[in-house]
PDB file of N, CA and C in Angstrom:
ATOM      1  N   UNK A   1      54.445 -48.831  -6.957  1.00  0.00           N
ATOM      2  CA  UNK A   1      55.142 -48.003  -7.921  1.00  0.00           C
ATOM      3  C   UNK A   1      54.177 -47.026  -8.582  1.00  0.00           C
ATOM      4  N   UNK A   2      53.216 -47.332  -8.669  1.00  0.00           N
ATOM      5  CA  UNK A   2      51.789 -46.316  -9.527  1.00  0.00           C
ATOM      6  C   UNK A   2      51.709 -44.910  -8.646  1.00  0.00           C
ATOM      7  N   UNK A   3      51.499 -45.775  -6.940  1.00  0.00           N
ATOM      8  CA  UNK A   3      51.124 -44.649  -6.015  1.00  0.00           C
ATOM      9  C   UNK A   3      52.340 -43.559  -5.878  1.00  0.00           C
ATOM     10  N   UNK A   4      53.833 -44.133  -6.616  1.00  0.00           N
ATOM     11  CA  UNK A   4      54.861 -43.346  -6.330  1.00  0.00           C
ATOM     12  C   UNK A   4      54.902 -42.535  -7.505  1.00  0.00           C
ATOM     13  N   UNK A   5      54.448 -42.845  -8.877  1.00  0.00           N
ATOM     14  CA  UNK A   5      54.483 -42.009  -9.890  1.00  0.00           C
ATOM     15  C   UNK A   5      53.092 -40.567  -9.662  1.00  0.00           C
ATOM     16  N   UNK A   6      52.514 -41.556  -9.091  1.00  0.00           N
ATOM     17  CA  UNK A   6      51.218 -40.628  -9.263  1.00  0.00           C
ATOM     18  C   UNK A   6      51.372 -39.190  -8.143  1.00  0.00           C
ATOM     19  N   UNK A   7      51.983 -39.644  -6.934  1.00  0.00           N
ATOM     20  CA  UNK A   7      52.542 -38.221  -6.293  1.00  0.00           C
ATOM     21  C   UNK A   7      53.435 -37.998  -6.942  1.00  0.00           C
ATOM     22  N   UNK A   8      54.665 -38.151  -7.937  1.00  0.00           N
ATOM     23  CA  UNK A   8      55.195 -37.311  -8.477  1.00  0.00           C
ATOM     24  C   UNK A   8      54.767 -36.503 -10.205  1.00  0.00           C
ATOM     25  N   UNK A   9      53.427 -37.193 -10.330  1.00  0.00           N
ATOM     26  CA  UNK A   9      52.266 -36.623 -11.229  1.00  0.00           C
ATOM     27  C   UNK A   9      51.779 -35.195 -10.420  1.00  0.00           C
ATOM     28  N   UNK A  10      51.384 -35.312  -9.186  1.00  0.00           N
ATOM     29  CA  UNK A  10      50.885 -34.651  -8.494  1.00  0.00           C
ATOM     30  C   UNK A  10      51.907 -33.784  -7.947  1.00  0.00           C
ATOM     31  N   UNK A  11      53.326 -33.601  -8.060  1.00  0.00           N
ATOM     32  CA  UNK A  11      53.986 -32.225  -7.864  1.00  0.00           C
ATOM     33  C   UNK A  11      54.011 -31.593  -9.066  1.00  0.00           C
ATOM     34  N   UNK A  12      54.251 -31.854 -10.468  1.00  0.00           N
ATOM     35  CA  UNK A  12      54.512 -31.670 -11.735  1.00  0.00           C
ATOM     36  C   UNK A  12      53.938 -29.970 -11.389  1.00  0.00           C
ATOM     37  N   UNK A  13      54.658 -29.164 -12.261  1.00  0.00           N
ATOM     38  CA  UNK A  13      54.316 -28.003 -12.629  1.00  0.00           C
ATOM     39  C   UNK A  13      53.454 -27.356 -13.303  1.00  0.00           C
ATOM     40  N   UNK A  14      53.777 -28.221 -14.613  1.00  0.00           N
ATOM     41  CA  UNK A  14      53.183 -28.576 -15.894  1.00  0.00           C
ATOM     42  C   UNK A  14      51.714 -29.028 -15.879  1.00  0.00           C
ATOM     43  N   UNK A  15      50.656 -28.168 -16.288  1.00  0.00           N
ATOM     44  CA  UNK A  15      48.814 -28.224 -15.824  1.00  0.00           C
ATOM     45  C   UNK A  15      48.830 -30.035 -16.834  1.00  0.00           C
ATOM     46  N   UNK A  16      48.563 -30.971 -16.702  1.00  0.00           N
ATOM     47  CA  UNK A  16      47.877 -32.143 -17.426  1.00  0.00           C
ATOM     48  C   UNK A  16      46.808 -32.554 -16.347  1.00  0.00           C
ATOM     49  N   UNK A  17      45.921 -33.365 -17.027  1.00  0.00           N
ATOM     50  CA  UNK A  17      44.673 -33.612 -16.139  1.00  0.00           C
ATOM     51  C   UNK A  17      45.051 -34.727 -15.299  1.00  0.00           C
ATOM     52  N   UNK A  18      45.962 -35.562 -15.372  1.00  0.00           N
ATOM     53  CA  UNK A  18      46.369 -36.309 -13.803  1.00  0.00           C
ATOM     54  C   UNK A  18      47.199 -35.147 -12.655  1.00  0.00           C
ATOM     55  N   UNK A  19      47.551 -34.167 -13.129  1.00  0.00           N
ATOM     56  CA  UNK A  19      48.006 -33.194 -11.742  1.00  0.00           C
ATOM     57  C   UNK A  19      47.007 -32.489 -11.627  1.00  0.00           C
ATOM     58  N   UNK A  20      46.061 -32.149 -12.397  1.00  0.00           N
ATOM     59  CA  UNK A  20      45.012 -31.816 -11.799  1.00  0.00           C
ATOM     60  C   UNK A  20      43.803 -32.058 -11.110  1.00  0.00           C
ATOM     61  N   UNK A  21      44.031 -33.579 -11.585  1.00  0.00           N
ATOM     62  CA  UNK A  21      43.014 -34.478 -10.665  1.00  0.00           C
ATOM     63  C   UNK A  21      43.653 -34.962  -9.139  1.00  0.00           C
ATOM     64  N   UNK A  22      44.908 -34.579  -9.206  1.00  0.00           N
ATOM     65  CA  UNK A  22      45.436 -34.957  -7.834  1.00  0.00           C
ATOM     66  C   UNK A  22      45.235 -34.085  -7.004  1.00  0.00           C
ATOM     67  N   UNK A  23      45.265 -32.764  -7.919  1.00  0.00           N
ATOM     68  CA  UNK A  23      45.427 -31.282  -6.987  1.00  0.00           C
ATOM     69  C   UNK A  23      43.518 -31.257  -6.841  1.00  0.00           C
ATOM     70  N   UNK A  24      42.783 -31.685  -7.063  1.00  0.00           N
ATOM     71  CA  UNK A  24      41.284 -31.722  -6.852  1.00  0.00           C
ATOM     72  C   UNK A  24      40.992 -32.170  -5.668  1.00  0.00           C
ATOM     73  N   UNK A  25      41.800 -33.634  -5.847  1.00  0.00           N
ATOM     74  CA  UNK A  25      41.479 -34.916  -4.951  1.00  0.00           C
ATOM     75  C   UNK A  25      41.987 -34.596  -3.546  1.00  0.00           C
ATOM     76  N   UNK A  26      43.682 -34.110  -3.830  1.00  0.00           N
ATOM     77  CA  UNK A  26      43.891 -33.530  -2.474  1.00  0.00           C
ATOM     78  C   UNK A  26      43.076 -32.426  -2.066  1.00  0.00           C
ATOM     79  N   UNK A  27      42.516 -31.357  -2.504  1.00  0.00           N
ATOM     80  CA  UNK A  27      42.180 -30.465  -1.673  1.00  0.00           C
ATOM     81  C   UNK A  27      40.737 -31.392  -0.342  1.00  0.00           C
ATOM     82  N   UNK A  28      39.903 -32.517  -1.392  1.00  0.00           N
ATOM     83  CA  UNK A  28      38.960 -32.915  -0.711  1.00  0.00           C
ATOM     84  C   UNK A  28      39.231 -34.010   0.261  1.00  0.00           C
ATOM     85  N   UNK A  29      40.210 -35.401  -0.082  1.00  0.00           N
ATOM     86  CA  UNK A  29      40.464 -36.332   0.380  1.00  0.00           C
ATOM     87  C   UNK A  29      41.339 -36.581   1.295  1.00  0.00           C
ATOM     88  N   UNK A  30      42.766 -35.756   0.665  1.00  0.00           N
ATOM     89  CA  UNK A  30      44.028 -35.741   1.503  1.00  0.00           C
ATOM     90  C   UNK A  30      45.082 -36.246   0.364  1.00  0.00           C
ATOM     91  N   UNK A  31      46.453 -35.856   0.821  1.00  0.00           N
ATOM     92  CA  UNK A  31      47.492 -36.898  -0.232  1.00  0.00           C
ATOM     93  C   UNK A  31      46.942 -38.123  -0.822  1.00  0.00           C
ATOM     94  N   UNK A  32      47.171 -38.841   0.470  1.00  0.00           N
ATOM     95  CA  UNK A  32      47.240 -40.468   0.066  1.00  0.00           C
ATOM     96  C   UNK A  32      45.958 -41.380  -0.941  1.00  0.00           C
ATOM     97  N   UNK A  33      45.038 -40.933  -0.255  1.00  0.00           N
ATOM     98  CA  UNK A  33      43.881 -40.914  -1.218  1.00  0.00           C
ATOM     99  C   UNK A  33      43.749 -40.606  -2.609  1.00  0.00           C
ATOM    100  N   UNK A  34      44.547 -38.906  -2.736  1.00  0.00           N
ATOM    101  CA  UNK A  34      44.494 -38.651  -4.232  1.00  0.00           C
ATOM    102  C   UNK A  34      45.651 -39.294  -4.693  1.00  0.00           C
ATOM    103  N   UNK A  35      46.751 -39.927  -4.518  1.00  0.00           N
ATOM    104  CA  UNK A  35      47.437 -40.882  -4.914  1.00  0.00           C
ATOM    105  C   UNK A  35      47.066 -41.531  -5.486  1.00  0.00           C
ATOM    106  N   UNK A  36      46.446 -42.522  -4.626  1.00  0.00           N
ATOM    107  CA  UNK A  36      45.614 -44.238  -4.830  1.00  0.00           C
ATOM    108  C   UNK A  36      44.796 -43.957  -5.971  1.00  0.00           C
ATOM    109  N   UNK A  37      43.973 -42.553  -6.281  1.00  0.00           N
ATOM    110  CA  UNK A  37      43.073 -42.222  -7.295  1.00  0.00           C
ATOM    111  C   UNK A  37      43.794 -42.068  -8.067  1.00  0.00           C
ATOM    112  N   UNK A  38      44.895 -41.185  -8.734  1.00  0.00           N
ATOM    113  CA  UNK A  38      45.411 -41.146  -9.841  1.00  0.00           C
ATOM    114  C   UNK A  38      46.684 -42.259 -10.358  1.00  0.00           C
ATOM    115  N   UNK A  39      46.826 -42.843  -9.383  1.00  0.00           N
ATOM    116  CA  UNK A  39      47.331 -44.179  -9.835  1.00  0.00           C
ATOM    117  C   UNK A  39      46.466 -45.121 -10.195  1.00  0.00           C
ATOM    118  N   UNK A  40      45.158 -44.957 -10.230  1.00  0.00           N
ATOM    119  CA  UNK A  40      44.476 -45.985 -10.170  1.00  0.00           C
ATOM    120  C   UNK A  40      43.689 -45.555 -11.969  1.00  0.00           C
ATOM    121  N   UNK A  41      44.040 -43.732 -12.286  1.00  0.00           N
ATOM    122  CA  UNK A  41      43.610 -43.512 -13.273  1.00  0.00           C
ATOM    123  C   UNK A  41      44.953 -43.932 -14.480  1.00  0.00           C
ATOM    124  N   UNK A  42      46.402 -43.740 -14.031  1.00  0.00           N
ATOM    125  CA  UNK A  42      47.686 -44.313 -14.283  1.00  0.00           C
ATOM    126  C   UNK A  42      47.038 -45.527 -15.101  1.00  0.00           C
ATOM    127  N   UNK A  43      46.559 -46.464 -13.823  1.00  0.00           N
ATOM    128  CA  UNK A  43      46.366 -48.103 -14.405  1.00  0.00           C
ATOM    129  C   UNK A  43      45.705 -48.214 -15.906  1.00  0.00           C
ATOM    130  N   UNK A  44      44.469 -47.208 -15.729  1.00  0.00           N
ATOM    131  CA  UNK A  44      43.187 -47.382 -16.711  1.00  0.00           C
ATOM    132  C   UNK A  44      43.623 -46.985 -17.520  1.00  0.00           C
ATOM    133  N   UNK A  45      44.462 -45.984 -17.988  1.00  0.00           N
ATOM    134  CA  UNK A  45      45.068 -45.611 -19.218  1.00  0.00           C
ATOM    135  C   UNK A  45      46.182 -46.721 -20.023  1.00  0.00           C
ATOM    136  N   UNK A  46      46.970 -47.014 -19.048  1.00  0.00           N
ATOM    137  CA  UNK A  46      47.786 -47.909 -19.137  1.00  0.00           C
ATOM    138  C   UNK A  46      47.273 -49.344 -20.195  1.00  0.00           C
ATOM    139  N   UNK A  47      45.878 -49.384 -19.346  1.00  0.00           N
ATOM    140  CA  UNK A  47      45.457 -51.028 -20.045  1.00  0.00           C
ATOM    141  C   UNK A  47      45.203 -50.443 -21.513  1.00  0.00           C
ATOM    142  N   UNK A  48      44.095 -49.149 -21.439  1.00  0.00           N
ATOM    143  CA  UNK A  48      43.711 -48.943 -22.420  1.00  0.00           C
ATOM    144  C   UNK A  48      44.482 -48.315 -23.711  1.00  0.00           C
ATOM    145  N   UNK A  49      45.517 -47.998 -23.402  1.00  0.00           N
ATOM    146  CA  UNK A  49      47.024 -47.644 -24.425  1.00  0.00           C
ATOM    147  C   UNK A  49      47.222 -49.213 -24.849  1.00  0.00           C
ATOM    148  N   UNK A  50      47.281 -50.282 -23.716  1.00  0.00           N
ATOM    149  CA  UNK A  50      47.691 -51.362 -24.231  1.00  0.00           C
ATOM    150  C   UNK A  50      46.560 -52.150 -25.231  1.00  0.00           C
ATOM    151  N   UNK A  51      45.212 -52.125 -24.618  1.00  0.00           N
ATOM    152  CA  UNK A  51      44.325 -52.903 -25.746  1.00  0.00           C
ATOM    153  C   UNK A  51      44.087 -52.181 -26.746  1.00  0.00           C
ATOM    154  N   UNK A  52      44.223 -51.327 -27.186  1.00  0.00           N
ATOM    155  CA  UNK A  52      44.063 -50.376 -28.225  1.00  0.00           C
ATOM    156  C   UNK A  52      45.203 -49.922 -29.114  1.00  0.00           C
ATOM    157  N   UNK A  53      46.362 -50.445 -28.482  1.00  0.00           N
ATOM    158  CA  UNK A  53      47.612 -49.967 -29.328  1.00  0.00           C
ATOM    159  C   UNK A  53      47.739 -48.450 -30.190  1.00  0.00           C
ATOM    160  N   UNK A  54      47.415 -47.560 -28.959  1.00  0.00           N
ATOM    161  CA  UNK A  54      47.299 -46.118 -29.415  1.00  0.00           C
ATOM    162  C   UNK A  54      48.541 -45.201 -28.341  1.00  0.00           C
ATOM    163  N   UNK A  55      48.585 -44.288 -28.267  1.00  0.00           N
ATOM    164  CA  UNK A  55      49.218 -43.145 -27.485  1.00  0.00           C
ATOM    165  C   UNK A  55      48.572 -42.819 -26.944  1.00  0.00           C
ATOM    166  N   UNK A  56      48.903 -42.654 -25.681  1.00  0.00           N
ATOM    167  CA  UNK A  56      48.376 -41.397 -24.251  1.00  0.00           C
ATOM    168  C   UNK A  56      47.984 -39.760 -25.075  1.00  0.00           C
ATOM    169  N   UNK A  57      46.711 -40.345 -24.804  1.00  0.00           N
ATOM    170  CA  UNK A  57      46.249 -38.707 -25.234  1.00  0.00           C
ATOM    171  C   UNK A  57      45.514 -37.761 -23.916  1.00  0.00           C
ATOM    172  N   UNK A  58      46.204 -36.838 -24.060  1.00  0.00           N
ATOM    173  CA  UNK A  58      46.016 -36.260 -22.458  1.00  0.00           C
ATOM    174  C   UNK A  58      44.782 -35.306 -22.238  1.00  0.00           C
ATOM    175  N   UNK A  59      43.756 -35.105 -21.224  1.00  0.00           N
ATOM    176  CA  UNK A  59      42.912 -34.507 -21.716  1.00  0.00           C
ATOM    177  C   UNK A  59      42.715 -32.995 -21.385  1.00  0.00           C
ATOM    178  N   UNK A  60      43.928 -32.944 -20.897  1.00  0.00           N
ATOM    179  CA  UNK A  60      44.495 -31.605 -20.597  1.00  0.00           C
ATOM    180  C   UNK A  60      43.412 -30.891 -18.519  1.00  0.00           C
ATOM    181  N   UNK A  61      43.898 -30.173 -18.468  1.00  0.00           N
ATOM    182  CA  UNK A  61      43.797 -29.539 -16.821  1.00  0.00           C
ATOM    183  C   UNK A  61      42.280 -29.420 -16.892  1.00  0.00           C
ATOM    184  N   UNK A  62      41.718 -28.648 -17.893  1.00  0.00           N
ATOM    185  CA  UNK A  62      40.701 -27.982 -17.612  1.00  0.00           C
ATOM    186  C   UNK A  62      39.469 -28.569 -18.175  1.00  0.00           C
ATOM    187  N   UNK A  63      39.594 -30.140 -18.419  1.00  0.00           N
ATOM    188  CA  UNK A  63      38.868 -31.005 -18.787  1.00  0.00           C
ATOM    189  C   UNK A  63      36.864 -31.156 -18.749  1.00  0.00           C
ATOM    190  N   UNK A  64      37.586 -31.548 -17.611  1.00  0.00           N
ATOM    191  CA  UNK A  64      36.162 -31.356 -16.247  1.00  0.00           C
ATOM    192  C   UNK A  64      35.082 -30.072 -16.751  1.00  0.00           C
ATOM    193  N   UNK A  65      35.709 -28.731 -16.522  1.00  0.00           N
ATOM    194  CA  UNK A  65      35.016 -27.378 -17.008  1.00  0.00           C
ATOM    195  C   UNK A  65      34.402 -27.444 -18.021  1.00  0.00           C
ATOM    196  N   UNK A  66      35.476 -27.678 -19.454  1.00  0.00           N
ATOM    197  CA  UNK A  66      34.942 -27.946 -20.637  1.00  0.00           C
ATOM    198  C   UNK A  66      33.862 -29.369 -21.252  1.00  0.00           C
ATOM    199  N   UNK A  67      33.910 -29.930 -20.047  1.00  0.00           N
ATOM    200  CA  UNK A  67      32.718 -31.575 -20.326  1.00  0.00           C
ATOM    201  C   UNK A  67      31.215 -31.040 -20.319  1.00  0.00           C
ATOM    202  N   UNK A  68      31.292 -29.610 -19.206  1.00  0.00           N
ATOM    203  CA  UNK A  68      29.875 -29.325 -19.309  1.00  0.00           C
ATOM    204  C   UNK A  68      29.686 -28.332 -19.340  1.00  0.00           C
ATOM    205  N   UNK A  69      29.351 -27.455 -19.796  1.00  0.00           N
ATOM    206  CA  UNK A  69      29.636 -25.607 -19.333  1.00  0.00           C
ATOM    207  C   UNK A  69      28.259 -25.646 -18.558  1.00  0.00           C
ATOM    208  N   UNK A  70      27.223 -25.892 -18.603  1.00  0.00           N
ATOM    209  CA  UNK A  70      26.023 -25.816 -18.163  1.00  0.00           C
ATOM    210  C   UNK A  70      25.832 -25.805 -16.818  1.00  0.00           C
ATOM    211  N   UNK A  71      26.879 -26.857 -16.286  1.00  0.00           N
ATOM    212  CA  UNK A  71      27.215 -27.182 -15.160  1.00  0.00           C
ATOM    213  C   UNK A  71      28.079 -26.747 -14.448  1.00  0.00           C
ATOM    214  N   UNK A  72      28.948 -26.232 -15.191  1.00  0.00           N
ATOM    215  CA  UNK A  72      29.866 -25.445 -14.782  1.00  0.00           C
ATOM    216  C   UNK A  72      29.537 -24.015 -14.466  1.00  0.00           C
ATOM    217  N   UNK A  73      28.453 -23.242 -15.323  1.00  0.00           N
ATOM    218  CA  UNK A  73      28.083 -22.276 -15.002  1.00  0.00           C
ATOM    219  C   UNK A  73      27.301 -22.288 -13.504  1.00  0.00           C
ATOM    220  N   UNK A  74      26.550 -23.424 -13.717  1.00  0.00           N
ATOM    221  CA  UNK A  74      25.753 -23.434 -12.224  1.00  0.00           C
ATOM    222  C   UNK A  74      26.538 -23.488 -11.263  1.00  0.00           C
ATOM    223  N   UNK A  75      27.559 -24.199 -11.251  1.00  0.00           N
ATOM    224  CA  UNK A  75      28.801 -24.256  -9.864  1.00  0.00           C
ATOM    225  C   UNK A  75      29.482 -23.009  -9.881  1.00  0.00           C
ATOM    226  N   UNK A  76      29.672 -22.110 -10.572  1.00  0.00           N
ATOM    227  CA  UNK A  76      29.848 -20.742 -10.607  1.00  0.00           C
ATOM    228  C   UNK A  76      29.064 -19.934 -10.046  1.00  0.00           C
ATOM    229  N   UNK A  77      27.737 -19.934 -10.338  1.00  0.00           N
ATOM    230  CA  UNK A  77      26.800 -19.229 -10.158  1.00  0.00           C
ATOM    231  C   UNK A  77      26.708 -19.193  -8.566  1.00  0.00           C
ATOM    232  N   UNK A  78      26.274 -20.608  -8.055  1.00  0.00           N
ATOM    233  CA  UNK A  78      26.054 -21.271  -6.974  1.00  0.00           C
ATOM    234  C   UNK A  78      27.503 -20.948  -5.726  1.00  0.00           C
ATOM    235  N   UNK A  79      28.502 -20.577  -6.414  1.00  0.00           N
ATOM    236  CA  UNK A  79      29.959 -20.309  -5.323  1.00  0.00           C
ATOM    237  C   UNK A  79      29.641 -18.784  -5.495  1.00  0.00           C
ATOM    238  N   UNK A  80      28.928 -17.775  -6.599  1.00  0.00           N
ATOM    239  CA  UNK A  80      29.005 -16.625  -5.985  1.00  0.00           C
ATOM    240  C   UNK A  80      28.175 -16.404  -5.249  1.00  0.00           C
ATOM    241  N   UNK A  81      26.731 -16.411  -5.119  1.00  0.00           N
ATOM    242  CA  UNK A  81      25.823 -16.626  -4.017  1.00  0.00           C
ATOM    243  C   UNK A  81      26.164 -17.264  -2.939  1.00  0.00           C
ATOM    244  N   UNK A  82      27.076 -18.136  -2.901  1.00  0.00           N
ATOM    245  CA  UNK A  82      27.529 -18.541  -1.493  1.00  0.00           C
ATOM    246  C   UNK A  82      28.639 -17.312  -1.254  1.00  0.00           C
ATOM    247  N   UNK A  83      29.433 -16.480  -1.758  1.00  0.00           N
ATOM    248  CA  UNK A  83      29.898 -15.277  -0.943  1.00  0.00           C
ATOM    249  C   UNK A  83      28.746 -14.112  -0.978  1.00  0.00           C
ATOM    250  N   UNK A  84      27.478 -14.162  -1.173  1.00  0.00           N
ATOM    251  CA  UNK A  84      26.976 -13.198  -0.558  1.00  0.00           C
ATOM    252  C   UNK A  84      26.113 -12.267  -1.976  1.00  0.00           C
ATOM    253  N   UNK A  85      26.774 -12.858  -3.369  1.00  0.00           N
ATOM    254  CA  UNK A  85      26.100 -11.930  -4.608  1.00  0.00           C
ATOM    255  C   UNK A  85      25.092 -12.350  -4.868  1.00  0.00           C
ATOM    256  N   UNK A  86      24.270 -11.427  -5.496  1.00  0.00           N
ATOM    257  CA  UNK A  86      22.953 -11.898  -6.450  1.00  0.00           C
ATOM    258  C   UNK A  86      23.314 -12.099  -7.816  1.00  0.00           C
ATOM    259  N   UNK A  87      23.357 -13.177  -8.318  1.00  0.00           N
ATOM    260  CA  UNK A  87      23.231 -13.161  -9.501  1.00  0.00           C
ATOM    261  C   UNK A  87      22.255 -13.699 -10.693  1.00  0.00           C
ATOM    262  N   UNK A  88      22.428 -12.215 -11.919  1.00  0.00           N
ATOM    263  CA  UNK A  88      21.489 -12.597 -12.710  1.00  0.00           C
ATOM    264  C   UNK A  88      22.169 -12.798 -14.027  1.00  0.00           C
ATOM    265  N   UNK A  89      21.646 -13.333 -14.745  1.00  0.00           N
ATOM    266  CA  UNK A  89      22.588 -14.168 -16.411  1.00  0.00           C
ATOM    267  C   UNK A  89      21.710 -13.680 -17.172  1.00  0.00           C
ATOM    268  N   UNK A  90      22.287 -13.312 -18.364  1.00  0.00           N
ATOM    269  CA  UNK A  90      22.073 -12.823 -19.540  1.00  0.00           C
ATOM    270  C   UNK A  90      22.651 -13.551 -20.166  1.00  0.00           C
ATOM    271  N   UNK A  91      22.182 -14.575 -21.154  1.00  0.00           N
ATOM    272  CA  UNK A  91      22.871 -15.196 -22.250  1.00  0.00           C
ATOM    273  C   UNK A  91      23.585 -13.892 -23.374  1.00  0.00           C
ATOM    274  N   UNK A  92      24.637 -14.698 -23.823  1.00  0.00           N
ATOM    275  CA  UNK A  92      24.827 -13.667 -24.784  1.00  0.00           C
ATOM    276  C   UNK A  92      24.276 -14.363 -26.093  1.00  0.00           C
ATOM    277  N   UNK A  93      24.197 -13.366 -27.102  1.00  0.00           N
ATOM    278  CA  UNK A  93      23.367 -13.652 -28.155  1.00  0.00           C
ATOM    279  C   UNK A  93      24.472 -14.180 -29.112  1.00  0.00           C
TER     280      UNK A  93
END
């Protein structure tokens, strides 16, 4: 039942960070795989709503990006040089 919510997590329209972790997972793994993964993230929330007696707080689509910018810039940086640019950074002040 998890793996059946979690592909219909994974059609949702609506950006939350379990359709976006499905839409991640599939591009690398395949369906079924990113299933089993976001049902399996389903579970972990689940317990932890339950031992904590709190609400699902969602951490929204663009999670991941915002955890590190540092890193994120480098995986930016690093995908335009892989089409072919030079790039140079200027912090802004």
């Amino acid at each position: 039942m998890l793996v059946e919510a979690a592909g219909s997590v994974g059609r949702m329209k609506g950006k939350n960070y379990l359709s976006a972790q499905f839409a991640r997972l599939t591009s690398r793994r395949g369906m079924g795989r990113a299933a089993v993964a976001v049902a399996h993230s389903i579970l972990v929330s689940a317990y932890r709503m339950l031992s904590r007696d709190g609400p699902y707080q969602d951490l929204g689509a663009d999670w991941l990006a915002r955890r590190n910018d540092e890193a994120h810039t480098r995986r930016l940086v690093a995908q335009l040089e892989r089409l072919g640019h030079t790039v140079v950074l200027d912090p802004a002040v």
